[in-house]
Protein backbone atom coordinates (compact mmCIF):
# COMPACT_ATOMS: atom_id res chain seq x y z
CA UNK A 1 109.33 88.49 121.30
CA UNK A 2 110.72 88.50 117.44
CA UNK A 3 107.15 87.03 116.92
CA UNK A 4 105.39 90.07 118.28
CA UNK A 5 107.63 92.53 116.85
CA UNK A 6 107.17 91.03 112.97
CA UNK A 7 102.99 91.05 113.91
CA UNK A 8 103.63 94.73 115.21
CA UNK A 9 105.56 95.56 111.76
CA UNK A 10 102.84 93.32 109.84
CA UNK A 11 100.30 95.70 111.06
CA UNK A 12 101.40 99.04 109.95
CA UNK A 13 101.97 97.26 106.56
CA UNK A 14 105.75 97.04 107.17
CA UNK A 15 106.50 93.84 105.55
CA UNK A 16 110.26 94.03 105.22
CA UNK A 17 110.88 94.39 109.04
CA UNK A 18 108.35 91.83 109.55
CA UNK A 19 110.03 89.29 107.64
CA UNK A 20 113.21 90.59 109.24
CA UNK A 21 111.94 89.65 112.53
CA UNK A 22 109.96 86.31 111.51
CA UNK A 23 113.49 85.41 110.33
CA UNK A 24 115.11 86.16 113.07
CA UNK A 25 112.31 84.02 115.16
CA UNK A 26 112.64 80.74 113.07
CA UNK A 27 116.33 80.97 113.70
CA UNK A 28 116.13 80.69 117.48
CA UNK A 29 113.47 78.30 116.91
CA UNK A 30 115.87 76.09 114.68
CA UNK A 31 118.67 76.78 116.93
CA UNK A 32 115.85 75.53 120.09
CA UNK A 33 114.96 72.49 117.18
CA UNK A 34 111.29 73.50 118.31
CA UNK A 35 109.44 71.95 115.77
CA UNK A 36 106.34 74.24 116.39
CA UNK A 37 108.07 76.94 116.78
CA UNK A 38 109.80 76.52 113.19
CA UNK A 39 106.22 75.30 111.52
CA UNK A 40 104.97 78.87 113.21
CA UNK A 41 107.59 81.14 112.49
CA UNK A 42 107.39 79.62 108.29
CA UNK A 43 103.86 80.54 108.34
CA UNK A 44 104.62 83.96 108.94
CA UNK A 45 107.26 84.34 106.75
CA UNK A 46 105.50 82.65 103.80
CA UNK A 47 102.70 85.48 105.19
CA UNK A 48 105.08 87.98 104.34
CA UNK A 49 106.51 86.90 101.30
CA UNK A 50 102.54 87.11 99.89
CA UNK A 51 102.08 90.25 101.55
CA UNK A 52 105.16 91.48 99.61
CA UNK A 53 103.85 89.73 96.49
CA UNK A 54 106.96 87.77 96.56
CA UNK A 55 104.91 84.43 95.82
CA UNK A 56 107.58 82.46 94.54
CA UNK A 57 109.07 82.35 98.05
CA UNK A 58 105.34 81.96 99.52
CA UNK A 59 104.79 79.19 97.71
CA UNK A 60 108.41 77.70 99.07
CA UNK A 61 107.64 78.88 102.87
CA UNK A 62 104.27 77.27 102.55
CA UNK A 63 105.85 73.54 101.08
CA UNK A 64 108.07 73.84 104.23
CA UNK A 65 104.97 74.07 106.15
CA UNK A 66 102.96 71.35 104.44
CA UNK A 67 106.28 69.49 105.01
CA UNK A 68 107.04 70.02 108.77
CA UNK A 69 104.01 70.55 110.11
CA UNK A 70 102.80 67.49 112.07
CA UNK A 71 99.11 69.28 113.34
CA UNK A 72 95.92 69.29 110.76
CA UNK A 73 95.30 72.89 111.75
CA UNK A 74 98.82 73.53 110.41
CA UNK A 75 98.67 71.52 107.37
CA UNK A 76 95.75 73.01 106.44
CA UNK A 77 97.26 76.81 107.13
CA UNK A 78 100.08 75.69 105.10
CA UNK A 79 97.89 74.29 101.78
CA UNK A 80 95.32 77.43 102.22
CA UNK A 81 98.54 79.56 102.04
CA UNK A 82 99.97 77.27 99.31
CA UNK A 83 96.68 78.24 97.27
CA UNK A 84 97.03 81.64 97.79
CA UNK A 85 100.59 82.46 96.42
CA UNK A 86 99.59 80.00 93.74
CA UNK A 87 96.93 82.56 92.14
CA UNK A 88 99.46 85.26 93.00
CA UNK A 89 101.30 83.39 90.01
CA UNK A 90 97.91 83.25 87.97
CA UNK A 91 98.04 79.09 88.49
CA UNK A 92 94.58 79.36 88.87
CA UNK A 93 93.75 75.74 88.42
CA UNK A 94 96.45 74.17 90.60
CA UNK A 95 94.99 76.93 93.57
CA UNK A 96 91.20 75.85 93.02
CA UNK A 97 92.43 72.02 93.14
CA UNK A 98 93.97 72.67 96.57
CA UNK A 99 91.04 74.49 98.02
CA UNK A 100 88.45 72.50 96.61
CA UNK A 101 90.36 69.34 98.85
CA UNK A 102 91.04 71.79 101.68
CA UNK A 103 87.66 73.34 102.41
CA UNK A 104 85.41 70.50 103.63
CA UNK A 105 88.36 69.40 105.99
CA UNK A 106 88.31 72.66 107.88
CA UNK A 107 87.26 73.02 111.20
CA UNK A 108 85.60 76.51 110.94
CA UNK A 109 85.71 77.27 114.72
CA UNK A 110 88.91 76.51 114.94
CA UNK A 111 90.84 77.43 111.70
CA UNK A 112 89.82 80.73 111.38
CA UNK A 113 93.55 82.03 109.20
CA UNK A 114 92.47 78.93 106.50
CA UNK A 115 88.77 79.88 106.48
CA UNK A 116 89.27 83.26 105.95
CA UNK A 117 92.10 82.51 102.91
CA UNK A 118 89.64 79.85 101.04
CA UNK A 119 86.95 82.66 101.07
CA UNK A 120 89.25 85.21 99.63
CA UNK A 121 90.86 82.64 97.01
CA UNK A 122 87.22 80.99 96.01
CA UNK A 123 86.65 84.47 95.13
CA UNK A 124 89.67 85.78 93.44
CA UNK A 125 89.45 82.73 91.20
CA UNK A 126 85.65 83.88 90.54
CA UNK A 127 87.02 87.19 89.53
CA UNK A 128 89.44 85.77 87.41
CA UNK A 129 87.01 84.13 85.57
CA UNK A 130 84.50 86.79 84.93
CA UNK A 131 82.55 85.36 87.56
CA UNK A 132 82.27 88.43 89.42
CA UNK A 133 78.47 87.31 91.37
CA UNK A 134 80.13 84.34 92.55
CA UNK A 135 82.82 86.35 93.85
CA UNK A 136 80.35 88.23 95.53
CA UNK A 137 78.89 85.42 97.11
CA UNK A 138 82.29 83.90 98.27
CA UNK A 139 83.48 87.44 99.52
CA UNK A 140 80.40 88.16 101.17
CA UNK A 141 80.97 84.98 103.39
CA UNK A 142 84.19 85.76 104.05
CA UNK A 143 83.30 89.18 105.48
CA UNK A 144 80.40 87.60 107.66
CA UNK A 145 83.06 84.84 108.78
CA UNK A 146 85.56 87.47 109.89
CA UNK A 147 83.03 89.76 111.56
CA UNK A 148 82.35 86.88 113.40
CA UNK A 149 85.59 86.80 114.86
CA UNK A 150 85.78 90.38 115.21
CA UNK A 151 88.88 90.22 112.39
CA UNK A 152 88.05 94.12 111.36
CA UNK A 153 91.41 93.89 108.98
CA UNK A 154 89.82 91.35 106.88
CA UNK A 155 86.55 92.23 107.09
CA UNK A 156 87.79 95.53 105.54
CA UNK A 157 89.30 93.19 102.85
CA UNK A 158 86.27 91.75 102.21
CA UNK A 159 84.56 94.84 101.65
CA UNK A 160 87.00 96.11 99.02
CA UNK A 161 86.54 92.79 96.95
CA UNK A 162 83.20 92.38 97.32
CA UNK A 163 83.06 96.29 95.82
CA UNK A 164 85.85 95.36 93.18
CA UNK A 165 83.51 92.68 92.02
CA UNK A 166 80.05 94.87 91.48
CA UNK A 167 82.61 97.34 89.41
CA UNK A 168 83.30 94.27 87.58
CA UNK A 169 79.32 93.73 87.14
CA UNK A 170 78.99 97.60 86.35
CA UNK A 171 76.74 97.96 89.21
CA UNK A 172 78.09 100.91 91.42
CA UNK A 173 74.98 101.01 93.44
C-alpha cells in the first residue's frame, strides 16, 4: 500500500511524500527481510532522490540496488539508474561507460524502466557534447519506445528533449 501511495505522490510531482512513503515501504520490507521487496522499494527511492535532483543519494540508492539485487532485470534497473544520477553530477564519462555495457544486455520487451533511461541518458550525454542531432536521434527512439508501451509521461519527456535539442541546432521549425 506505501508502494502505491509514493507512485500516487510520484505522479502529481510530489517527490517528498513519495520518498516518505517509499521509505516507509523498504522498512516493512526490511523488517519482512523480503529481499525483493527491499531491491523494489530502493529503486524507488533512488527514483526519487533523481527526481528531486538529489543525485548523490541516487547514485547511493542505486549501488544498493546493483548490490542486492539478485534478478538481471534488476541489476540492469539499478546500473541504468546508476547512469542517470551519474550525469546529474556532470560524470559524463563514467555514465556513457555504464550504458554503453548496459544497453546490448537489455531485454527490450521486458525492461521497459532501463530502456527508456539509456534513451534519455544516450541523449543527454549527446547534448552535453554539442551533439544535439544525435540527441535527436536517441530521443526520438526513446519517444517511439515509450509510445509503444503507451508510457504518455515519458513520451511527453521525449518530446521536450527532442525540442530542447533542435533549439540547440537553431532550428525552431
Amino acid at each position: 500500500s506505501y508502494n502505491n501511495i509514493a507512485l500516487v505522490y510520484r505522479s502529481r510531482k510530489d517527490y517528498a511524500n513519495a520518498l516518505r512513503y517509499n521509505q516507509l515501504s523498504l522498512q516493512i520490507k526490511k523488517e519482512l527481510k523480503n529481499k525483493q521487496g527491499i531491491v523494489n522499494s530502493s529503486i524507488n527511492i533512488g527514483s526519487c532522490y533523481q527526481y528531486m535532483g538529489k543525485y548523490d543519494s541516487a547514485v547511493l540508492y542505486a549501488n544498493e540496488v546493483i548490490k542486492l539485487a539478485f534478478v538481471p532485470q534488476d541489476i540492469h534497473e539499478g546500473k541504468a539508474n546508476l547512469a542517470t544520477a551519474l550525469i546529474g553530477l556532470k560524470r559524463f564519462d563514467e555514465a556513457e561507460k555504464i550504458l554503453v555495457k548496459l544497453f546490448p544486455q537489455l531485454d527490450i520487451e521486458e525492461e521497459q524502466a532501463a530502456c527508456i533511461s539509456c534513451h534519455q541518458d544516450f541523449g543527454n550525454i549527446a547534448l552535453h557534447r554539442n551533439k544535439p542531432g544525435e540527441a535527436v536521434d536517441w530521443f526520438t527512439k526513446g519517444a517511439g519506445y515509450a509510445q509503444k508501451f503507451n508510457d504518455r509521461e515519458f513520451v511527453a519527456v521525449f518530446y521536450k528533449l527532442i525540442a530542447d535539442a533542435y533549439v540547440m541546432k537553431d532550428d525552431y521549425n
